[in-house]
Protein backbone atom coordinates (compact mmCIF):
# COMPACT_ATOMS: atom_id res chain seq x y z
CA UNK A 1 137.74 69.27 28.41
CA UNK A 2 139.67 66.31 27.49
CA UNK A 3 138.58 63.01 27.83
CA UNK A 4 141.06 60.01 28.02
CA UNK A 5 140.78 56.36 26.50
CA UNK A 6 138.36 54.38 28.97
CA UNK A 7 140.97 51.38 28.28
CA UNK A 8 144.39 53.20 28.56
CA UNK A 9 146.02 52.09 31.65
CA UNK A 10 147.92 55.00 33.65
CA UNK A 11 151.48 54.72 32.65
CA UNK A 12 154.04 52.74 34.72
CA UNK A 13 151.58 51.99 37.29
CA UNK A 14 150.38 47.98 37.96
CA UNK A 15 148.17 46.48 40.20
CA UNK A 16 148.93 44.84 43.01
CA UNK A 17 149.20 41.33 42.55
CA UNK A 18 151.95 42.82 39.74
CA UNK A 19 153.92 44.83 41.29
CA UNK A 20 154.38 41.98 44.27
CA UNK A 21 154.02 38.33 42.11
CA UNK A 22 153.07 35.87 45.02
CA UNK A 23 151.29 38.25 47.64
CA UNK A 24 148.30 36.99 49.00
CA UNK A 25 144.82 38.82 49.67
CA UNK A 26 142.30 36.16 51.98
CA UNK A 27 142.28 32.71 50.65
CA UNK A 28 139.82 32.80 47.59
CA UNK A 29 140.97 33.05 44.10
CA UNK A 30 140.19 35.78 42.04
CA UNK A 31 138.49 36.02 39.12
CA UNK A 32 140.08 36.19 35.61
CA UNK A 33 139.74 39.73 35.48
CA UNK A 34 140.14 40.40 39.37
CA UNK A 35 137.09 42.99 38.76
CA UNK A 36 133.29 43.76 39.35
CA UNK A 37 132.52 42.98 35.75
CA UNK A 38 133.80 39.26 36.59
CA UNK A 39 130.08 39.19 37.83
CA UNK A 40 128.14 37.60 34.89
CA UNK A 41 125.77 40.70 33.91
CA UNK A 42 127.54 43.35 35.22
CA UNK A 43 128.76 46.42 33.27
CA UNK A 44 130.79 49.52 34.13
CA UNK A 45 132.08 52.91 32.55
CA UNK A 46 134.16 55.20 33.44
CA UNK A 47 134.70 58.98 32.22
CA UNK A 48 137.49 61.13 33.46
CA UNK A 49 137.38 64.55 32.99
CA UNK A 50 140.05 67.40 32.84
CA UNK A 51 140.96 70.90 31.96
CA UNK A 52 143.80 72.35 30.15
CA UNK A 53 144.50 74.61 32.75
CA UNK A 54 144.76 71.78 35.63
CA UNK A 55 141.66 73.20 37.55
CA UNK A 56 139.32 70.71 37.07
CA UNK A 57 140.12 66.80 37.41
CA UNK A 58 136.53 64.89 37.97
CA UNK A 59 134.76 62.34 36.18
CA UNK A 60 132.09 59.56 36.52
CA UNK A 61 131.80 55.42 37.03
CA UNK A 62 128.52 54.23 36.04
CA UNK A 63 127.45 50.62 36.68
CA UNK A 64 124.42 48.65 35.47
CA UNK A 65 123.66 45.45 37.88
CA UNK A 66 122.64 43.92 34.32
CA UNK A 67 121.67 45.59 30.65
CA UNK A 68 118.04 45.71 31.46
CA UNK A 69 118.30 47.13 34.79
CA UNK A 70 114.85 49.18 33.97
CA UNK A 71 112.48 46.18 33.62
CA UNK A 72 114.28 43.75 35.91
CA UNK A 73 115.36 44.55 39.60
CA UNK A 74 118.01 43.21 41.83
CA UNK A 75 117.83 42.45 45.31
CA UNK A 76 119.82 44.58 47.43
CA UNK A 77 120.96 46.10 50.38
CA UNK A 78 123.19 49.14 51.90
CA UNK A 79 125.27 49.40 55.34
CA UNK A 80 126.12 52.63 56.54
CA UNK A 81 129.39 52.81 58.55
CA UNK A 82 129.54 56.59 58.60
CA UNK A 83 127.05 58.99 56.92
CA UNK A 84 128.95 62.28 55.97
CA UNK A 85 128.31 61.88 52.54
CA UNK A 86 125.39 60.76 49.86
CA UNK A 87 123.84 57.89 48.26
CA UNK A 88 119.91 58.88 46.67
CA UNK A 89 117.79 56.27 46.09
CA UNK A 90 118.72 54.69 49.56
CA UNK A 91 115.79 54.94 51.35
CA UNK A 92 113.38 52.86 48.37
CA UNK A 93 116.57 50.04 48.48
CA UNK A 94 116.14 50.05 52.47
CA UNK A 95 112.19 49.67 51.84
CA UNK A 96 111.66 47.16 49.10
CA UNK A 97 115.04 45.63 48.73
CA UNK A 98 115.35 45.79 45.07
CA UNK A 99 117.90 48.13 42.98
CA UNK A 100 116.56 48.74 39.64
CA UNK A 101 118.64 52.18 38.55
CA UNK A 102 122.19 52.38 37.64
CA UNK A 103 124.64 53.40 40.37
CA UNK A 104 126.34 56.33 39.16
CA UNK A 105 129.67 57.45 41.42
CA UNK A 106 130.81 60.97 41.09
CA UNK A 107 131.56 64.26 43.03
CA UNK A 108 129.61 65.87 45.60
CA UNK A 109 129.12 68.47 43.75
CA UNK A 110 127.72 66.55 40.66
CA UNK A 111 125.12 64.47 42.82
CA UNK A 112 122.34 66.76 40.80
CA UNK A 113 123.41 66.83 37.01
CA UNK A 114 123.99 62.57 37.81
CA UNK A 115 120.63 61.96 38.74
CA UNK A 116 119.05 64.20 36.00
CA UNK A 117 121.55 61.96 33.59
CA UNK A 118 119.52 58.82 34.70
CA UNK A 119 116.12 60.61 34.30
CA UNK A 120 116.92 61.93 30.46
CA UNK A 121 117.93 58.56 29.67
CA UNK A 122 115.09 56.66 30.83
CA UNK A 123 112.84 59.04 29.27
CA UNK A 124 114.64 58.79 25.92
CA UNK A 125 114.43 55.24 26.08
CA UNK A 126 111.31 54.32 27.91
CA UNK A 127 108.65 57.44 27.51
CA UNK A 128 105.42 56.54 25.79
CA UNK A 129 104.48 57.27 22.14
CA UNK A 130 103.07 60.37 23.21
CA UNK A 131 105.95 61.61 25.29
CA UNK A 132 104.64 60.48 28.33
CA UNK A 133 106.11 58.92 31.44
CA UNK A 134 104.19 56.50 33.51
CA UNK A 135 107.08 54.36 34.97
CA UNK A 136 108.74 54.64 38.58
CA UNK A 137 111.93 55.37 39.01
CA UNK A 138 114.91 56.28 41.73
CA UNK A 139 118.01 57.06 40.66
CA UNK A 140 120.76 55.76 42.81
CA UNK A 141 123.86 57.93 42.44
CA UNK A 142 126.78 58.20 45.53
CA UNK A 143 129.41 60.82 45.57
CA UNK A 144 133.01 61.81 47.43
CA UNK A 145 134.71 64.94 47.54
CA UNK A 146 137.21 65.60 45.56
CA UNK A 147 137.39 69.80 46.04
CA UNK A 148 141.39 69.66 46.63
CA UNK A 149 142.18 68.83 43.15
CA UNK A 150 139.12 70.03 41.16
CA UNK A 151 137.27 72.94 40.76
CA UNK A 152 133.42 71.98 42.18
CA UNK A 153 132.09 75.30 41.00
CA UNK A 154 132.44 74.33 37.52
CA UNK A 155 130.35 71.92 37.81
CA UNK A 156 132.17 69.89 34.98
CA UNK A 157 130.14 66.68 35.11
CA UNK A 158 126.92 67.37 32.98
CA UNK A 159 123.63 65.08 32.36
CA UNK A 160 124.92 63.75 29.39
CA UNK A 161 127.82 62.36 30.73
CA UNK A 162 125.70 60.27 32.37
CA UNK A 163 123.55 59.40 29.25
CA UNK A 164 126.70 58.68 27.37
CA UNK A 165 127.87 56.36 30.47
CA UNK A 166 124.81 54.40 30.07
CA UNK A 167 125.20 53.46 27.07
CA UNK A 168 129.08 52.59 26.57
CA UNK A 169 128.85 50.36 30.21
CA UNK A 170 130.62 47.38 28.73
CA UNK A 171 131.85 43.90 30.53
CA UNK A 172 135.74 45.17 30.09
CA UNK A 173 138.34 45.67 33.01
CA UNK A 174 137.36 48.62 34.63
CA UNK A 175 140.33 51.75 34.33
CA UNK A 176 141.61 52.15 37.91
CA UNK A 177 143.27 54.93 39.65
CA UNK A 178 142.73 58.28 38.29
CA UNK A 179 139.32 57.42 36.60
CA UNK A 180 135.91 58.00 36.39
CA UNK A 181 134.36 59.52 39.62
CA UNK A 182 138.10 58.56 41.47
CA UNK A 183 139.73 60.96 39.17
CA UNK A 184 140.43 63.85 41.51
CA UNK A 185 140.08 61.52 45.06
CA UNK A 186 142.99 61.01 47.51
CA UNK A 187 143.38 58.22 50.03
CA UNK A 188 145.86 56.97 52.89
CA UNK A 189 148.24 59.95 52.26
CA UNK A 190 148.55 59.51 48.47
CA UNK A 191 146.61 60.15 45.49
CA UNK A 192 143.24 57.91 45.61
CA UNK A 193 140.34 57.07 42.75
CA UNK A 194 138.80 54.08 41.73
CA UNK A 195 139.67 50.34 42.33
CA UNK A 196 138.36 47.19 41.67
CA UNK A 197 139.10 43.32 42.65
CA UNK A 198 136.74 39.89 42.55
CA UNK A 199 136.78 36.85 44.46
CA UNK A 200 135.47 33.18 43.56
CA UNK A 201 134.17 30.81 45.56
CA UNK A 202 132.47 27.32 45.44
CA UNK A 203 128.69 26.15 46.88
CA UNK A 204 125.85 24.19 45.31
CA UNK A 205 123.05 25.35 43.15
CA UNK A 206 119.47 24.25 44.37
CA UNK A 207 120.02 21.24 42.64
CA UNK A 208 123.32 20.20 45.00
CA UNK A 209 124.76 20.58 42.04
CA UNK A 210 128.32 22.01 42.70
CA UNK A 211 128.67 25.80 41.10
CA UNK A 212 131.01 28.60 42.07
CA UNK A 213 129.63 32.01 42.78
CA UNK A 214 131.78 35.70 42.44
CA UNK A 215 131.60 38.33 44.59
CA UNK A 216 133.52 41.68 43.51
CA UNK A 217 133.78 44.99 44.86
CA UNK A 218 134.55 48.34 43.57
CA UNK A 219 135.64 51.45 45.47
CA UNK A 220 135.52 54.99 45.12
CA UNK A 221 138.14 55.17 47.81
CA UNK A 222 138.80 59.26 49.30
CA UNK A 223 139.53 58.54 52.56
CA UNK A 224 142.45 58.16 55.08
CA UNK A 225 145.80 58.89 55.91
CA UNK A 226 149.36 57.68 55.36
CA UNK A 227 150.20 56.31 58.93
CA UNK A 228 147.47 53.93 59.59
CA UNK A 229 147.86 52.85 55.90
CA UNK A 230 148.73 48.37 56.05
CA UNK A 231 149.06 46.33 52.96
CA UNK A 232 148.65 42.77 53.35
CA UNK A 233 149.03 43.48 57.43
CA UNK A 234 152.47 45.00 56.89
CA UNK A 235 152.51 48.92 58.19
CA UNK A 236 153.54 50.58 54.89
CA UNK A 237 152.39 53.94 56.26
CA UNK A 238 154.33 54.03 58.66
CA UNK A 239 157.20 52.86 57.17
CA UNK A 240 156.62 55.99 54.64
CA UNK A 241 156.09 58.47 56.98
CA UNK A 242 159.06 57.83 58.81
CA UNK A 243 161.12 58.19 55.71
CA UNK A 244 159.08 61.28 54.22
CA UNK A 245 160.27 63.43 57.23
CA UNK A 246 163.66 62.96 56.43
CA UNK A 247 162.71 64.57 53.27
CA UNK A 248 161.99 68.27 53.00
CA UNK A 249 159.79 68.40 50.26
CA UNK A 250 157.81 65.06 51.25
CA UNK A 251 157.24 66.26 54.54
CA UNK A 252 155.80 69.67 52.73
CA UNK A 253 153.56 67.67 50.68
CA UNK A 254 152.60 65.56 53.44
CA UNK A 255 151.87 68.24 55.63
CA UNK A 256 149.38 69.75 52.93
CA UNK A 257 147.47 66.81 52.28
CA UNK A 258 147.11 66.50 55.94
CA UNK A 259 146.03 69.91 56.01
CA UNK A 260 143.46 69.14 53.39
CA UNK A 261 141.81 65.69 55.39
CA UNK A 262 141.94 68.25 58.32
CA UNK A 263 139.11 70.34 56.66
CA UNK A 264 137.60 67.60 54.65
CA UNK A 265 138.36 63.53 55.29
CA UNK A 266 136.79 62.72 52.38
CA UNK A 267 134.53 59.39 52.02
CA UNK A 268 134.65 56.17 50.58
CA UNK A 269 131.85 54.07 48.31
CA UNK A 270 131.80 50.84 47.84
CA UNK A 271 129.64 48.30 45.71
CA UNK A 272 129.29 44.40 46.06
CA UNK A 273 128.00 42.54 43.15
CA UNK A 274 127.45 38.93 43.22
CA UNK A 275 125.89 36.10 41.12
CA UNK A 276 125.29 34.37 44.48
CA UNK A 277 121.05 34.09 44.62
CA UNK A 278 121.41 36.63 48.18
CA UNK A 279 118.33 38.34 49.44
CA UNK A 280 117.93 42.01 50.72
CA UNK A 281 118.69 40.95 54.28
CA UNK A 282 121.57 38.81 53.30
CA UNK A 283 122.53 41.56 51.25
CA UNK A 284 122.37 44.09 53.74
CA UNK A 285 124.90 41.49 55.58
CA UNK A 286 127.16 41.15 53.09
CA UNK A 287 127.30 45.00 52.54
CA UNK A 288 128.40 44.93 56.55
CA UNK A 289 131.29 42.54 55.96
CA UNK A 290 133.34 45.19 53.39
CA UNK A 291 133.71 46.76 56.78
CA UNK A 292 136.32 44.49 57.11
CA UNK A 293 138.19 45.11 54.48
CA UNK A 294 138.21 48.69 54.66
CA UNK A 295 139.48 48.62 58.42
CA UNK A 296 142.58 45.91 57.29
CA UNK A 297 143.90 48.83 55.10
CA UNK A 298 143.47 51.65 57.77
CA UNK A 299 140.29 53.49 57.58
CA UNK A 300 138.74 54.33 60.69
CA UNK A 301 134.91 55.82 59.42
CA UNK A 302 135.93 59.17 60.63
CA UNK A 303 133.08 61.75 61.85
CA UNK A 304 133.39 63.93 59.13
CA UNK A 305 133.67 60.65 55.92
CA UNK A 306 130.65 59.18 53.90
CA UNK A 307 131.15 55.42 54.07
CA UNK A 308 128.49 53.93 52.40
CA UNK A 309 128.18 50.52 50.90
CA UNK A 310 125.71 48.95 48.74
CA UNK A 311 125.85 45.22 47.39
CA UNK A 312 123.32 43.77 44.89
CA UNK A 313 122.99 40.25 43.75
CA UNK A 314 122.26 39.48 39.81
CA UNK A 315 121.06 35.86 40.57
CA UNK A 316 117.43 36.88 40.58
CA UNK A 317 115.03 38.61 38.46
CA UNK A 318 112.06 40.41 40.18
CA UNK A 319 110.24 42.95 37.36
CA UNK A 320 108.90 45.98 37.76
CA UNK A 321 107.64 48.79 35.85
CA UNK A 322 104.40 46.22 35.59
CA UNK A 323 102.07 48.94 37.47
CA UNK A 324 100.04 51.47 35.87
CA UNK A 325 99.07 51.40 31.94
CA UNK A 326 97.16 49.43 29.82
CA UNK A 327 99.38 46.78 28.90
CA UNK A 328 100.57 45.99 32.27
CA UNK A 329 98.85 43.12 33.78
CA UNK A 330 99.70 43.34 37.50
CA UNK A 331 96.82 44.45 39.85
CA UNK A 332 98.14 46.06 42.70
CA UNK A 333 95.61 44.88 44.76
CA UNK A 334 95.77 41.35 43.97
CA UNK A 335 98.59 39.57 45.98
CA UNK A 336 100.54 37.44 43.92
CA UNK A 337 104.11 35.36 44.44
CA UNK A 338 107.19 35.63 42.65
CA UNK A 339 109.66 32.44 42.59
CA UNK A 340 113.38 33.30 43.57
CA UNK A 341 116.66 31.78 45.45
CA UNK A 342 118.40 32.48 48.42
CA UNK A 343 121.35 31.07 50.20
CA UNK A 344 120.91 29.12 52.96
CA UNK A 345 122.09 31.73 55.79
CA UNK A 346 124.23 28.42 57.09
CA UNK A 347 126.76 28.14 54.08
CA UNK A 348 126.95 32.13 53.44
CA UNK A 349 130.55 32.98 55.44
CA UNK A 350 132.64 32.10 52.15
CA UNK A 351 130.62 34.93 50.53
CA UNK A 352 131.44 37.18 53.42
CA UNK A 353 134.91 36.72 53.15
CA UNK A 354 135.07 37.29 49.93
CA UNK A 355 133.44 40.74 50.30
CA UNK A 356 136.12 41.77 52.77
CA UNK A 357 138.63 40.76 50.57
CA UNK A 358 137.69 41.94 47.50
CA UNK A 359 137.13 45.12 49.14
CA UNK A 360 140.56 45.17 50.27
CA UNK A 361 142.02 44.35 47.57
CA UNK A 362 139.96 46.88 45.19
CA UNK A 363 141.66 49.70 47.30
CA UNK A 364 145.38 48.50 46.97
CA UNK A 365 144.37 48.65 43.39
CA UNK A 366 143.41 52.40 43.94
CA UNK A 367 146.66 52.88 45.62
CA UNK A 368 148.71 50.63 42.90
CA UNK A 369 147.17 52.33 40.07
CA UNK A 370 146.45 55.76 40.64
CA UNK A 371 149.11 58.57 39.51
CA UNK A 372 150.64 61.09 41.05
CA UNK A 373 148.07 64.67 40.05
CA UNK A 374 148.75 68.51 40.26
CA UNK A 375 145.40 69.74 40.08
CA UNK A 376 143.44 72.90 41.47
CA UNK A 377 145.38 76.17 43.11
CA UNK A 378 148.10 74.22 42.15
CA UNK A 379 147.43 71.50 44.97
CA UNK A 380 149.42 68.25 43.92
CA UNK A 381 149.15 65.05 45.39
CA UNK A 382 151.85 62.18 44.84
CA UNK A 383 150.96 58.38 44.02
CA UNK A 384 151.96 55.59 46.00
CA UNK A 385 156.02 54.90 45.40
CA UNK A 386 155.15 51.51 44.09
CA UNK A 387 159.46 51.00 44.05
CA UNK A 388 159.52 51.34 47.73
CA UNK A 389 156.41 49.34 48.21
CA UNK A 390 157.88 46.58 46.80
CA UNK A 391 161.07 46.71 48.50
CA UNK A 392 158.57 46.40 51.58
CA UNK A 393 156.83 43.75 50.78
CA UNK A 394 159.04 42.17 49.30
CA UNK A 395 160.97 41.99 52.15
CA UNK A 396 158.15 41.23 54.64
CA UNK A 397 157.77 38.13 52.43
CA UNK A 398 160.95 37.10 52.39
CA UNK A 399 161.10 37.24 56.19
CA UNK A 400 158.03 35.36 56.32
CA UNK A 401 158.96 32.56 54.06
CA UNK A 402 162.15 31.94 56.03
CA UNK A 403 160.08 31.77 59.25
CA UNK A 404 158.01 29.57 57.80
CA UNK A 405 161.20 27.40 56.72
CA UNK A 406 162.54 26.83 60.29
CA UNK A 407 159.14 25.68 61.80
């Protein structure tokens, strides 16, 4: 199985904000590498993973909240807007509020070698002199299904991946489209995977002393289909469908990947990070708002899709792993505090619209980036025609600009 460069772009395809200089995404700037790993602390990988043959097109995104995600914990929260799919570890984040375990996105098939990943690296790295293990730990790993274009019942993503994924996760742009656990995903009638995007925005530390704060998302994005599909408000999908019937061998393809969502939807996963001191509740309320960016590109939660969110903040540091052996110090039944930062509830809607737009944003990015894939049985699904997207846009913002000239 090959294995491409985590850095190498896909060829010919840009992002967004590339292929259409000038277009605008909410109102907050982005930051200066539009990406989760904007977020001071944060660190991603992403493996892709393919056979000769074409049968099997999979991979895995891991993502550390920070390097020592073990012994320090996040707060954090999830929001589920439809639960057709997986994400393990939930229920302890829904209890305590705290994410201490990478989040690992893959396949639905790969859910079980993921999680055993985590495990084998924690015990490499954490077990006692003697072998022994007397730490807690959940892993947190989400999944969408990509059985169209790859082969599930190989069962291609192993453990190690995992292990490996651990310990390249670097602060780099993350590879979009065609990557990681996106690899073999499809989404709004075209070929789908992973996306990223950031947004910055000012506030005040608890000092009043001025200091901006990130919020990114990144999306496994499998979901969706082509007419409901609206970039920047303008109704792309529609504007492609219309022109793929005229076409004989569009309309063919169309009509398969239709036939595909009609057995399977698919499911979308999406992460929040943000150096913004949030707690689990606020958390849990930011998770809600990438709702909102989801919807403004066209996806409706359908019965059958898994759209789960999960946002963690890196502005605190709550430690755990401090029960149970001899040189832990914390007495479990000895209350004790522990001194962190929240946002006042009052000043938190720039945060919130920066999740919706960075969500939004993240899957354009899919869209943008991701190439066109003949995969399993032959299926093939084509990428988004960034040419005639641009003509679109373009257009839209031409017609826009001289509205805004006569007023």
């Amino acid at each position: 199985m090959s294995e491409p460069n985590q850095s190498s772009p896909p060829s010919g395809r840009v992002r967004l904000r590339d292929l259409v200089p000038g277009i605008q995404v909410g109102a907050w700037p982005t930051g200066p590498k539009n990406g989760i790993t904007d977020v001071p602390g944060v660190l991603v990988h992403t493996k892709s993973i393919h056979t000769a043959d074409g049968a099997v097109n999979t991979g895995v995104t891991t993502i550390l909240p920070r390097k020592d995600w073990f012994h320090n914990a996040c707060h954090a929260g999830i929001f589920r807007y439809n639960g057709s799919g997986e994400l393990t570890g939930s229920h302890w984040i829904e209890e305590t509020g705290l994410l201490h375990s990478p989040i690992i996105l893959t396949n639905s098939f790969a859910v079980g070698n993921c999680y055993t990943g985590i495990y084998q690296h924690a015990i490499k790295e954490y077990s006692g002199a003697d072998g022994s293990v007397d730490w807690f730990l959940l892993p947190v790993v989400g999944e969408t299904f990509d059985g169209h274009l790859n082969d599930l019942t190989q069962f291609a993503v192993t453990p190690q991946h995992v292990v490996d994924g651990i310990q390249a996760a670097s602060a780099d742009p993350v590879p979009e489209g065609n990557t990681g656990g996106g690899t073999g995903m499809m989404c709004q009638g075209f070929k789908g995977g992973t996306g990223t995007s950031s947004r910055v925005v000012p506030g005040f530390d608890s000092n009043g002393n001025e200091k901006s704060y990130t919020v990114a998302a990144l999306v496994q994005a499998n979901y969706g289909r082509m007419p409901p599909l609206k970039i920047t408000g303008v109704p792309v999908g529609r504007i492609l469908a219309a022109e793929a019937l005229k076409n004989k061998e569009a309309a063919k393809a169309q009509a398969e990947y239709d036939a595909a969502k009609d057995k399977k939807d698919g499911s979308i996963i999406i992460v929040l990070a943000t150096d913004a001191p949030l707690s689990a509740i606020q958390l849990q309320r930011l998770a809600k708002r990438a709702t909102g960016g989801l919807s403004r590109v066209g996806g409706y939660g359908h019965n059958p899709s898994g759209d789960i969110f999960i946002a963690f903040s890196t502005a605190n540091k709550i430690p755990v792993q401090t029960v149970g052996s001899a040189h832990r110090d914390v007495d479990p039944f000895k209350a004790r505090t522990l001194v962190t930062e929240s946002v006042d509830d009052q000043t938190i809607n720039a945060l919130f619209e920066a999740a919706a737009d960075s969500t939004e944003e993240a899957i354009y990015n899919v869209l943008c980036m991701a190439e066109s894939l003949t995969g399993f049985k032959g299926s093939r699904v084509e990428a988004l025609p960034l040419d005639k997207v641009k003509n679109i846009l373009e257009r839209h913002l031409a017609l826009e600009q001289a509205i805004q000239a006569d007023l």
